[in-house]
Protein backbone atom coordinates (compact mmCIF):
# COMPACT_ATOMS: atom_id res chain seq x y z
CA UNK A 1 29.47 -182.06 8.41
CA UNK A 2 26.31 -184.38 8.99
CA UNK A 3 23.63 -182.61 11.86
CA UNK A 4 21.65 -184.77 14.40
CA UNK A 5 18.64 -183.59 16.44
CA UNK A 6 17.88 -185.49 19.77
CA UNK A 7 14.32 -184.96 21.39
CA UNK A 8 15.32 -186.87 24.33
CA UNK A 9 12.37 -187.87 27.03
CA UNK A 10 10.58 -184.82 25.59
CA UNK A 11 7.62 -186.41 23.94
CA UNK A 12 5.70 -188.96 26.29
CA UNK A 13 5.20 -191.65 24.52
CA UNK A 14 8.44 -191.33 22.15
CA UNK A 15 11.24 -191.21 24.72
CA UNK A 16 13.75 -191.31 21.61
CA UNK A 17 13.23 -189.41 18.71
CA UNK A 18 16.25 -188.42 15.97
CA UNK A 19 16.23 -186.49 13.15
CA UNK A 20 19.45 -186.47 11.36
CA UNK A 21 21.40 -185.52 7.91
CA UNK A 22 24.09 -187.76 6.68
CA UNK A 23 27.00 -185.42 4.90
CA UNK A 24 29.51 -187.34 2.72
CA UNK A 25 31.58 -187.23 -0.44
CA UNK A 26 29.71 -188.75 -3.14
CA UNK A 27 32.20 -191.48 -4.17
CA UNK A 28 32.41 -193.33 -0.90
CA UNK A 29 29.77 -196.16 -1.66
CA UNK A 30 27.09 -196.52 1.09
CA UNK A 31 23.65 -198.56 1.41
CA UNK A 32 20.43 -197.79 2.87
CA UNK A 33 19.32 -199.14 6.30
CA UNK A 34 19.57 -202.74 6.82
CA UNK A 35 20.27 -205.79 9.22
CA UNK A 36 24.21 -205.49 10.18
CA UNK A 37 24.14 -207.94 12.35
CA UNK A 38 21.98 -211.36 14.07
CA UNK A 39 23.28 -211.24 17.73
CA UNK A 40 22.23 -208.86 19.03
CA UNK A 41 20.68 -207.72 16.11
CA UNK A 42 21.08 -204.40 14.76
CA UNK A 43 19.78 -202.50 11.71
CA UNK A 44 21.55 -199.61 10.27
CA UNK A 45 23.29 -198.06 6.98
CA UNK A 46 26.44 -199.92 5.57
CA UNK A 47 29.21 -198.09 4.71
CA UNK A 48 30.86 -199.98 2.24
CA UNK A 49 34.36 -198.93 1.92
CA UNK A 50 34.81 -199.59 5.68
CA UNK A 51 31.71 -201.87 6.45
CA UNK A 52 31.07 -199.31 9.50
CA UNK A 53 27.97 -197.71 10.03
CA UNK A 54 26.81 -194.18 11.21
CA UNK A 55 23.55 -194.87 12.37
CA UNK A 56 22.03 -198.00 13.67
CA UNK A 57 19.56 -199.04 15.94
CA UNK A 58 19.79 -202.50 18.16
CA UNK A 59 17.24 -205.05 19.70
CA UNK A 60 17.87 -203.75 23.04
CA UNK A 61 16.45 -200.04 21.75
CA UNK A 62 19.61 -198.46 21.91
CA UNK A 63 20.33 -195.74 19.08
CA UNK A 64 24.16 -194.75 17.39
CA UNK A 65 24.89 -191.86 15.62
CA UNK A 66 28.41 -191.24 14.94
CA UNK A 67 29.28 -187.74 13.25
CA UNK A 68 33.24 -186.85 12.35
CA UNK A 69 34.57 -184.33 14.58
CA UNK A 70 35.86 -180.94 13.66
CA UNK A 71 39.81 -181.09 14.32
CA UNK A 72 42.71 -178.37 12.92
CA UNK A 73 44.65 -181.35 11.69
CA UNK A 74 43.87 -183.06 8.01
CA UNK A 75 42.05 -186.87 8.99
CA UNK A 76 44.49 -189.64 8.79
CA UNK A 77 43.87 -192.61 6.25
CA UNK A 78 45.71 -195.15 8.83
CA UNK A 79 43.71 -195.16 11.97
CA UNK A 80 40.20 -197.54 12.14
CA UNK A 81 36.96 -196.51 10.61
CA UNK A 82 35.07 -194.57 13.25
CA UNK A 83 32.03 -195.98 11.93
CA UNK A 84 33.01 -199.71 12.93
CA UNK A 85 33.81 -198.20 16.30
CA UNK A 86 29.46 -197.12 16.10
CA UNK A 87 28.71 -200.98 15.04
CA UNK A 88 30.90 -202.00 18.16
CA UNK A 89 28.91 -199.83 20.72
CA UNK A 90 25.65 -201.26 19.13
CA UNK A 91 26.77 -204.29 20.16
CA UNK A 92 26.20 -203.17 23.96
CA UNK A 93 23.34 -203.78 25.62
CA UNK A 94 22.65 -199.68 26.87
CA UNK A 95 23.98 -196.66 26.15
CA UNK A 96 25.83 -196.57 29.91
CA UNK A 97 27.81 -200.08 28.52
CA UNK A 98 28.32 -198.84 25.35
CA UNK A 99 29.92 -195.66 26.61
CA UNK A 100 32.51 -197.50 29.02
CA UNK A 101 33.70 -199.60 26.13
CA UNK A 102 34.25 -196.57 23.90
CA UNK A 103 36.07 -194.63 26.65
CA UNK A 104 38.55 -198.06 27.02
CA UNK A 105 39.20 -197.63 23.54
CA UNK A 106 42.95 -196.21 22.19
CA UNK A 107 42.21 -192.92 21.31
CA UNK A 108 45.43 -193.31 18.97
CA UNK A 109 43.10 -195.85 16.74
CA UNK A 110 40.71 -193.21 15.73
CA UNK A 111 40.35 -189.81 13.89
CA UNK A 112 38.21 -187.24 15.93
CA UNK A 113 34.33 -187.91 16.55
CA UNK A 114 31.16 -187.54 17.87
CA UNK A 115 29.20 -190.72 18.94
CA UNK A 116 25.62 -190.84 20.47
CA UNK A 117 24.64 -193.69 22.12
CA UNK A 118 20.52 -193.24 23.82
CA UNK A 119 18.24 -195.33 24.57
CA UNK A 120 14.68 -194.36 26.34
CA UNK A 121 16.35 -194.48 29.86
CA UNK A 122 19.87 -192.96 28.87
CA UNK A 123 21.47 -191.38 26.63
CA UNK A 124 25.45 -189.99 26.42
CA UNK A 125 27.57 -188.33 23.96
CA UNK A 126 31.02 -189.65 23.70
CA UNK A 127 34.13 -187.74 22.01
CA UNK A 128 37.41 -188.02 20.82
CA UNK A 129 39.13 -184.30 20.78
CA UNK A 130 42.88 -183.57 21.12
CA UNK A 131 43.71 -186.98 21.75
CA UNK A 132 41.50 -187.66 24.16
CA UNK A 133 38.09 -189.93 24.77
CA UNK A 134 35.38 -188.13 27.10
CA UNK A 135 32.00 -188.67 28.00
CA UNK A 136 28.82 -186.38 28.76
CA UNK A 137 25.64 -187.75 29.79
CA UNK A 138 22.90 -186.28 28.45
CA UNK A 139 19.83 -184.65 30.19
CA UNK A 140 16.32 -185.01 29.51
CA UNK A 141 15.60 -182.45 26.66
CA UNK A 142 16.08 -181.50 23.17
CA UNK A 143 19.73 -181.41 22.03
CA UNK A 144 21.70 -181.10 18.62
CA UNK A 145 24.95 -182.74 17.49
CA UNK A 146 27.77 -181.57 14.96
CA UNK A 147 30.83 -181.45 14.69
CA UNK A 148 31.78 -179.42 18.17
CA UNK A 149 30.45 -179.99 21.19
CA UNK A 150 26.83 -181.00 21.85
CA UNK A 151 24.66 -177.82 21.75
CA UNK A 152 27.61 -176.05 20.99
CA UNK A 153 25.94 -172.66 19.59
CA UNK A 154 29.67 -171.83 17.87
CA UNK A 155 28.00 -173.73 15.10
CA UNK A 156 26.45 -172.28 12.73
CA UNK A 157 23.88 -174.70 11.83
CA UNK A 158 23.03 -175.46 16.01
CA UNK A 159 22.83 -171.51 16.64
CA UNK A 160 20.39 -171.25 13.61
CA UNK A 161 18.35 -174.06 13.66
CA UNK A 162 17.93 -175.14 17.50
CA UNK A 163 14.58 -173.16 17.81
CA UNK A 164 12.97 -174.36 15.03
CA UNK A 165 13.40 -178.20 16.40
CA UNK A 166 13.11 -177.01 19.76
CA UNK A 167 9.64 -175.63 18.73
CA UNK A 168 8.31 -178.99 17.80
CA UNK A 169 5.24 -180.03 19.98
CA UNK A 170 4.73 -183.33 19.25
CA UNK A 171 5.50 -186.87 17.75
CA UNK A 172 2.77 -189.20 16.42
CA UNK A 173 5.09 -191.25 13.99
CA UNK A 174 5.33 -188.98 11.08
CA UNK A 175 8.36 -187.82 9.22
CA UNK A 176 6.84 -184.76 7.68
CA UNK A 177 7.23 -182.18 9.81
CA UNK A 178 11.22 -182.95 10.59
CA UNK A 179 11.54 -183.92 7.21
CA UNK A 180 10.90 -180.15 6.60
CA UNK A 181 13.41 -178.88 8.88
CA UNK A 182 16.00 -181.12 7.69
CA UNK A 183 15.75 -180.20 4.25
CA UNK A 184 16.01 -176.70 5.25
CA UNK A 185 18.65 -174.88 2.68
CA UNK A 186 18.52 -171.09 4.06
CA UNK A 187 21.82 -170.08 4.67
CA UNK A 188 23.91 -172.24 2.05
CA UNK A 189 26.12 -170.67 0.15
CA UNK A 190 29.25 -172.82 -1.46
CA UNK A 191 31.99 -169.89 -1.03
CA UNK A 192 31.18 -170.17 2.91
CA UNK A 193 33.36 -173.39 4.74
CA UNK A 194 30.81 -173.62 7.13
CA UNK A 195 26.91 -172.81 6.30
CA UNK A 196 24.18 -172.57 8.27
CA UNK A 197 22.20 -174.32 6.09
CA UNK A 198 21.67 -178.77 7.06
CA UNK A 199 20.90 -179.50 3.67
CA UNK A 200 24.13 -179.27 1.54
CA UNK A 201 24.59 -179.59 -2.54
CA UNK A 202 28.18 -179.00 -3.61
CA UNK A 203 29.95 -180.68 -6.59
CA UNK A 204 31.60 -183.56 -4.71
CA UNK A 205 29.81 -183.22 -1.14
CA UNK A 206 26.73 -183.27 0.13
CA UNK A 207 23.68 -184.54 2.05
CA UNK A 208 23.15 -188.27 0.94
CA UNK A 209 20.54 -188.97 3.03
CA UNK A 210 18.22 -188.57 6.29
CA UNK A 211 17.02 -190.91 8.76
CA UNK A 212 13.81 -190.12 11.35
CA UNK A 213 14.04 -192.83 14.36
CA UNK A 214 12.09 -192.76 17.08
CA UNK A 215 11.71 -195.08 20.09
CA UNK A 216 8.58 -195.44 22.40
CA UNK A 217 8.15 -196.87 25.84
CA UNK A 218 7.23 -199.81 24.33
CA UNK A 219 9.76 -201.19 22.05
CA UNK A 220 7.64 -202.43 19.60
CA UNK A 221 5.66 -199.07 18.35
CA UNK A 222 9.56 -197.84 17.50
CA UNK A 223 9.76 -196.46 13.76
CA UNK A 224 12.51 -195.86 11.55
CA UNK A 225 12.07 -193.19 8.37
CA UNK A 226 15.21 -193.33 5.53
CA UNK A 227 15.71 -190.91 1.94
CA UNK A 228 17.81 -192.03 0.12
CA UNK A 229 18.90 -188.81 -1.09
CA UNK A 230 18.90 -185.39 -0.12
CA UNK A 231 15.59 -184.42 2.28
CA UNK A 232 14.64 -181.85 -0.13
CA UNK A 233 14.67 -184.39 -2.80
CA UNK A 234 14.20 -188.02 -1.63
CA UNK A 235 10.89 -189.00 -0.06
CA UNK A 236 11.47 -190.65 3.57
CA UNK A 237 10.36 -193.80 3.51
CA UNK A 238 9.77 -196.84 5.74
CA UNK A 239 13.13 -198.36 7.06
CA UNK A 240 14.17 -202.02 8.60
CA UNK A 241 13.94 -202.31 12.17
CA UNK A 242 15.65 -204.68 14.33
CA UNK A 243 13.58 -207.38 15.77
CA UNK A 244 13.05 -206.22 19.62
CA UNK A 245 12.99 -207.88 22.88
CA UNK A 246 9.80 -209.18 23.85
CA UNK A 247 9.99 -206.37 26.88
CA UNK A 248 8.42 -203.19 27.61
CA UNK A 249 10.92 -200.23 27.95
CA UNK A 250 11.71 -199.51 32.30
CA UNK A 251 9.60 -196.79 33.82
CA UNK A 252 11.41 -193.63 32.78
């Protein structure tokens, strides 16, 4: 289960800021941030067994984070990669376009997810659950994203570990601080099918990486933070960006 953290419109001169934990078995190949595609151009990881991604970022400054969706029914092998269903939405020019297209889509083509799409005016969670596509747009706060329902404190990691992001006071551009509270392991424990904790080590499974992203009102002071690696491990490093719009983000 991968964990995203959404300050959204919270910080003044970061509309956009994500923190979030990428939770996969170890054998399905993946790369680190990079350009996906020229027109419009967008940046993000590359899964490689599906050539999807989970979480990109295009010229337009629109973020997508897709995270699987918890369902009572074992994931089908048939249906399309979820993650090429993220690239698609990045292909949108805002978060609003992007979330009409998804809700058009078959929900018979997909297993269950969770897809953000948010950009410094908007931002919207769309959902695939009992065979179904919805939509919620998002307010103007702080928000986290599992694999329930957004802010859905029936998780254990959201009911434990909203505060402490909630409790952040600012953004200057530095991954340190929620570098910290993504690494966080308190409440792991391997015998437990769902732990609190957002940074996972099991045998097979685990956190593979974390990505920091934030967008400010003007496009061109966004930054983009990537380990390579579990938090607690992997130092977050400078990341591609896509090459913005010569434009200065709408009054918000």
């Amino acid at each position: 289960m991968c964990t995203l953290a959404l300050y959204f419109q919270v910080f003044d001169d970061w509309p956009v800021v994500i923190a979030a934990n990428r939770d996969e078995f170890f054998d399905r190949p993946a790369l680190a941030p990079r350009k996906l595609a020229e027109q419009p151009e967008i940046v993000g990881g590359l899964d490689l067994k599906a050539g999807g991604t989970w979480l990109g970022i295009n010229q337009y400054g629109m973020v997508a984070g897709l995270l699987n969706r918890r369902s009572v029914q074992a994931p089908n092998p048939k249906p399309r990669s979820r993650g090429l269903l993220c690239l698609d939405a990045l292909k949108e020019t805002t978060p609003s376009k992007a979330a009409w297209m998804v809700s058009r889509q078959r929900p018979q083509l997909y297993n269950p997810f969770n897809l953000l799409l948010v950009s410094p005016q908007e931002a919207f969670v769309c959902f695939l659950s009992k065979g179904r596509i919805e939509t919620v747009r998002l307010e103007p706060g702080f928000h986290m994203l599992t694999n329930l329902d957004v802010d859905d404190f029936e998780c254990p990691r959201i009911s434990r570990a909203y505060r402490r992001f909630a409790a952040l006071e600012c953004f200057c551009g530095d991954p340190t601080k929620l570098g910290e509270l993504l690494a966080d392991h308190e409440g792991f424990d391997p015998a437990l099918p769902r732990s609190s904790a957002l940074c996972v080590h099991l045998e097979t499974y685990g956190t593979r990486s974390s990505s920091i992203i934030a967008i400010g009102r003007e496009l061109a002071n966004a930054c983009h933070y990537f380990a390579d690696g579990p938090p607690c491990r992997a130092p977050f490093e400078p990341a591609p960006l896509p090459r913005f719009e010569a434009r200065v983000s709408k009054e918000i």
